[in-house]
C-alpha atoms as a PDB file:
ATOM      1  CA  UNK A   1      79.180 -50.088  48.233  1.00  0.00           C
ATOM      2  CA  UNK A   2      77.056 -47.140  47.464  1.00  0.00           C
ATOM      3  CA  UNK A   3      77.216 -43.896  49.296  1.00  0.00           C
ATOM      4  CA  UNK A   4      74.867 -40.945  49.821  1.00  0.00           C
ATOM      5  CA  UNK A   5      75.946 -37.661  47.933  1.00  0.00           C
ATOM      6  CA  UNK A   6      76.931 -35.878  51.455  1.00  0.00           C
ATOM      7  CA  UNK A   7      79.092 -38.549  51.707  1.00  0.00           C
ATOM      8  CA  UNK A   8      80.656 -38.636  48.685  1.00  0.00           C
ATOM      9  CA  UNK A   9      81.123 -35.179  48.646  1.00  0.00           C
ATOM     10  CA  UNK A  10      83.171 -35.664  51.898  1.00  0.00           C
ATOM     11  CA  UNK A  11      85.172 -38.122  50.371  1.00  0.00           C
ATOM     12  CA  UNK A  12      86.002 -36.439  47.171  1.00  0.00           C
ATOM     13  CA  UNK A  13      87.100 -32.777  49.591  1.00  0.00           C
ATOM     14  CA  UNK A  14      88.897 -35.224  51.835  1.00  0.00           C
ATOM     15  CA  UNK A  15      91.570 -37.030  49.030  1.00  0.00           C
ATOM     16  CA  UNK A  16      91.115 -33.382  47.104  1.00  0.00           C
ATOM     17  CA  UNK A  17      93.180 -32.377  49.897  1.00  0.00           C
ATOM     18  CA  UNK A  18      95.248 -35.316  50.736  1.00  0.00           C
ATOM     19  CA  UNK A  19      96.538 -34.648  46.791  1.00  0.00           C
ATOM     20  CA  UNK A  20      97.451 -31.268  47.375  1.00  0.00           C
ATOM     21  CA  UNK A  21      99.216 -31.568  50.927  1.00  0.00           C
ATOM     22  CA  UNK A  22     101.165 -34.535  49.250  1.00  0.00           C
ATOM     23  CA  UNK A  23     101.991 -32.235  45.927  1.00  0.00           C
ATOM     24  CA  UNK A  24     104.166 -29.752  48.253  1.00  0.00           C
ATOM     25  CA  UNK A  25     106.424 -31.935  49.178  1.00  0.00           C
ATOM     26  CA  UNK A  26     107.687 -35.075  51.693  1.00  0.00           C
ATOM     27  CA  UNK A  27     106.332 -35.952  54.875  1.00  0.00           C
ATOM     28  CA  UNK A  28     108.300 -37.280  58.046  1.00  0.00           C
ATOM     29  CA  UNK A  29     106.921 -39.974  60.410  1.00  0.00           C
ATOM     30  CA  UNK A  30     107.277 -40.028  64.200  1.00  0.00           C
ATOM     31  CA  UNK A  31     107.124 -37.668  66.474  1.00  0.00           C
ATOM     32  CA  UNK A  32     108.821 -34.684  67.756  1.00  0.00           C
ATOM     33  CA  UNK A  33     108.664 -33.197  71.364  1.00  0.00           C
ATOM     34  CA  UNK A  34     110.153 -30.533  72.697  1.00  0.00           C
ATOM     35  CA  UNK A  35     111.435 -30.858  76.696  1.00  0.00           C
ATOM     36  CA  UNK A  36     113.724 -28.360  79.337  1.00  0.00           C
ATOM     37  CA  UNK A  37     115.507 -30.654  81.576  1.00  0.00           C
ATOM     38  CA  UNK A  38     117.806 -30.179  84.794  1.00  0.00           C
ATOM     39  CA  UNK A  39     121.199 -31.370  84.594  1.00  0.00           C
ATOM     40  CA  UNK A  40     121.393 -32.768  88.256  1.00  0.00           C
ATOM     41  CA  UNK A  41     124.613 -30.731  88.995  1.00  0.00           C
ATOM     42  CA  UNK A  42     124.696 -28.761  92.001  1.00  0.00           C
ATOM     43  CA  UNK A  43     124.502 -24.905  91.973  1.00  0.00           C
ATOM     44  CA  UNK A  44     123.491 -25.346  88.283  1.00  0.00           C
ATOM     45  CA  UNK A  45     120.567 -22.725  87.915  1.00  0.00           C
ATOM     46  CA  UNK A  46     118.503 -25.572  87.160  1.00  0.00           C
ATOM     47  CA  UNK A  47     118.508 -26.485  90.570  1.00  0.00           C
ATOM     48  CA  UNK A  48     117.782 -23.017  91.669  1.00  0.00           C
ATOM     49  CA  UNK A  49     114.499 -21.791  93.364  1.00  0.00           C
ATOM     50  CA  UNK A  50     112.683 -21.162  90.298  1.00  0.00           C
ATOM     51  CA  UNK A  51     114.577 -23.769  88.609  1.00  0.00           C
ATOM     52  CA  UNK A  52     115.923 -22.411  84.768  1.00  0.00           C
ATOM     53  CA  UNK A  53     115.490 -25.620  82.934  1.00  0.00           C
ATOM     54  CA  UNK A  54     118.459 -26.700  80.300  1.00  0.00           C
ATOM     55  CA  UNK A  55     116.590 -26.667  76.789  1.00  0.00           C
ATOM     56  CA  UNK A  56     114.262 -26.654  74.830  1.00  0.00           C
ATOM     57  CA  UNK A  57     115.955 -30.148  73.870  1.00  0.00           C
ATOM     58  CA  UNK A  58     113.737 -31.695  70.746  1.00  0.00           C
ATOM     59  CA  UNK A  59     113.697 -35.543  70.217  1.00  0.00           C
ATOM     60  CA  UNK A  60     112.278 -37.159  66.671  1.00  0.00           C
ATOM     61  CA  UNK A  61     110.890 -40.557  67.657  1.00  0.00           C
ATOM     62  CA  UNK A  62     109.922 -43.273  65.090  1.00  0.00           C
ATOM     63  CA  UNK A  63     109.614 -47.288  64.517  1.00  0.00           C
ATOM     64  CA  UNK A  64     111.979 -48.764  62.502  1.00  0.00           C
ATOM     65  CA  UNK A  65     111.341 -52.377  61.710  1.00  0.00           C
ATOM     66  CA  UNK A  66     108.953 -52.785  65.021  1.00  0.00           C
ATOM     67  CA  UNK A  67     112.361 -50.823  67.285  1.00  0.00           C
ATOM     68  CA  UNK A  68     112.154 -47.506  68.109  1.00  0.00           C
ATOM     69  CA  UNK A  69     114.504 -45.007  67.100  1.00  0.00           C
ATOM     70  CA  UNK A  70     114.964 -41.962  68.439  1.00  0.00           C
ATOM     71  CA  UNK A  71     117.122 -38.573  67.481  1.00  0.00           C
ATOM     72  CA  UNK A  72     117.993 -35.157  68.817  1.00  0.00           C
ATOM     73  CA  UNK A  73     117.534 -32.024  66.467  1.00  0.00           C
ATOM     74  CA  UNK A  74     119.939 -28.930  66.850  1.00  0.00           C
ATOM     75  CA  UNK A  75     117.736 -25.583  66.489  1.00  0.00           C
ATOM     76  CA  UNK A  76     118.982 -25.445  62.687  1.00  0.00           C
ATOM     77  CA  UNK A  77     117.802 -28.752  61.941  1.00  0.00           C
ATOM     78  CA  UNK A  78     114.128 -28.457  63.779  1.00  0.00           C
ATOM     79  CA  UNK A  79     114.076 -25.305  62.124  1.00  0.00           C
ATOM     80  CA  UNK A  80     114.607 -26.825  58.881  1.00  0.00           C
ATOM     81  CA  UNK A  81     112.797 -30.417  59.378  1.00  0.00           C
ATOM     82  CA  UNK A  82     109.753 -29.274  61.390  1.00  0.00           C
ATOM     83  CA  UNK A  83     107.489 -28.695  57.731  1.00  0.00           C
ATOM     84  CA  UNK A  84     108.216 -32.006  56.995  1.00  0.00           C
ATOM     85  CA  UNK A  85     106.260 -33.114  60.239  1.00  0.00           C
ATOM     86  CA  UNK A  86     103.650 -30.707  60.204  1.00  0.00           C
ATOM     87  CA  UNK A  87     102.859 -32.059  56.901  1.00  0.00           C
ATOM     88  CA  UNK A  88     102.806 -35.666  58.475  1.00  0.00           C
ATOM     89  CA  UNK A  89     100.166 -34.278  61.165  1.00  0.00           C
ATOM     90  CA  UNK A  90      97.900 -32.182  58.623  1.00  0.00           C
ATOM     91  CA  UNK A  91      97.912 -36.292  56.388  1.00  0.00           C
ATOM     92  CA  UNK A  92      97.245 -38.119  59.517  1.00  0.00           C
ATOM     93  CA  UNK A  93      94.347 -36.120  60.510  1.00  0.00           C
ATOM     94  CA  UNK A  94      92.956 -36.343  56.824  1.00  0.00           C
ATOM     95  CA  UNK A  95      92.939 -40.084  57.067  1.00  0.00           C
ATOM     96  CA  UNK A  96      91.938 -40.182  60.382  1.00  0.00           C
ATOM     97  CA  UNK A  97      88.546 -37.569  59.122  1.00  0.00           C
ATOM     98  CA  UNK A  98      88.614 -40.625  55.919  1.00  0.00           C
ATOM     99  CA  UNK A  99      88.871 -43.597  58.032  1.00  0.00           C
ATOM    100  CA  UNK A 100      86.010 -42.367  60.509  1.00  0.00           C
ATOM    101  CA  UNK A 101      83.658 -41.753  57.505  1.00  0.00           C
ATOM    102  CA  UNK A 102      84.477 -45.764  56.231  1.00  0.00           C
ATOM    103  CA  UNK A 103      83.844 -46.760  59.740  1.00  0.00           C
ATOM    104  CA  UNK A 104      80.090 -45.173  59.867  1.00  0.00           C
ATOM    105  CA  UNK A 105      79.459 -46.707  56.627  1.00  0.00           C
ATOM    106  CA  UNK A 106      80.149 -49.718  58.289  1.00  0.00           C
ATOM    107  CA  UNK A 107      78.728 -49.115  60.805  1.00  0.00           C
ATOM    108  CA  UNK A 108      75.231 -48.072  59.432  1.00  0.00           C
ATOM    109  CA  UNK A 109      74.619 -51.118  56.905  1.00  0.00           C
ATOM    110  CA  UNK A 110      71.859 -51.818  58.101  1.00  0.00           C
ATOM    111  CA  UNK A 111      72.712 -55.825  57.092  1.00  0.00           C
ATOM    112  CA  UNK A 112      74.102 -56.270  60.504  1.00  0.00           C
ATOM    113  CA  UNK A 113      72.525 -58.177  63.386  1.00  0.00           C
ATOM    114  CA  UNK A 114      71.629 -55.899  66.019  1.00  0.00           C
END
């Protein structure tokens, strides 16, 4: 497979910094949201008029062996664990940027049957 030196040159900056992301350190799959939920009880201020929602409650989500798992983070813990998945997002979006260059090489041989 040959590629053009534009292309290459993406290439090379995109695994340049797929290396250096993966030098500092782990990366955690899943992913995290962050929610305010009402209780249901009544006369809880949640259920006041403006509500005051119960939270922010943050959940880690995941697939282990095809189930989904799912886990709730203290403040400490999401305070100490949320690098770890910002690190996953910044690699996913590399690979994504990697994956869409492979698929317009594809794309573009001009070998295909149009």
């Amino acid at each position: 497979m040959k590629l053009d030196a534009k292309t290459r040159a993406e290439v090379g900056r995109l695994v340049a910094e797929i290396a250096r992301i993966a030098a500092d350190g782990p990366a955690a799959p899943g992913t995290v949201i962050s929610r305010n939920m009402r209780c249901g009880k009544p006369g809880c201020r949640c259920s006041e008029d403006p509500p005051r929602y119960h939270g922010p409650y943050r959940s880690w989500t995941r697939k282990i062996g095809n189930k989904t798992v799912t886990r709730y983070f203290s403040e400490e813990q999401f305070a100490d664990y949320e690098p770890l998945f910002e690190t996953a997002r910044r690699l996913r979006a590399l690979i994504d940027e990697l994956e869409a260059i492979g698929l317009n090489v594809i794309e573009s041989d001009s070998r295909w049957k149009r």
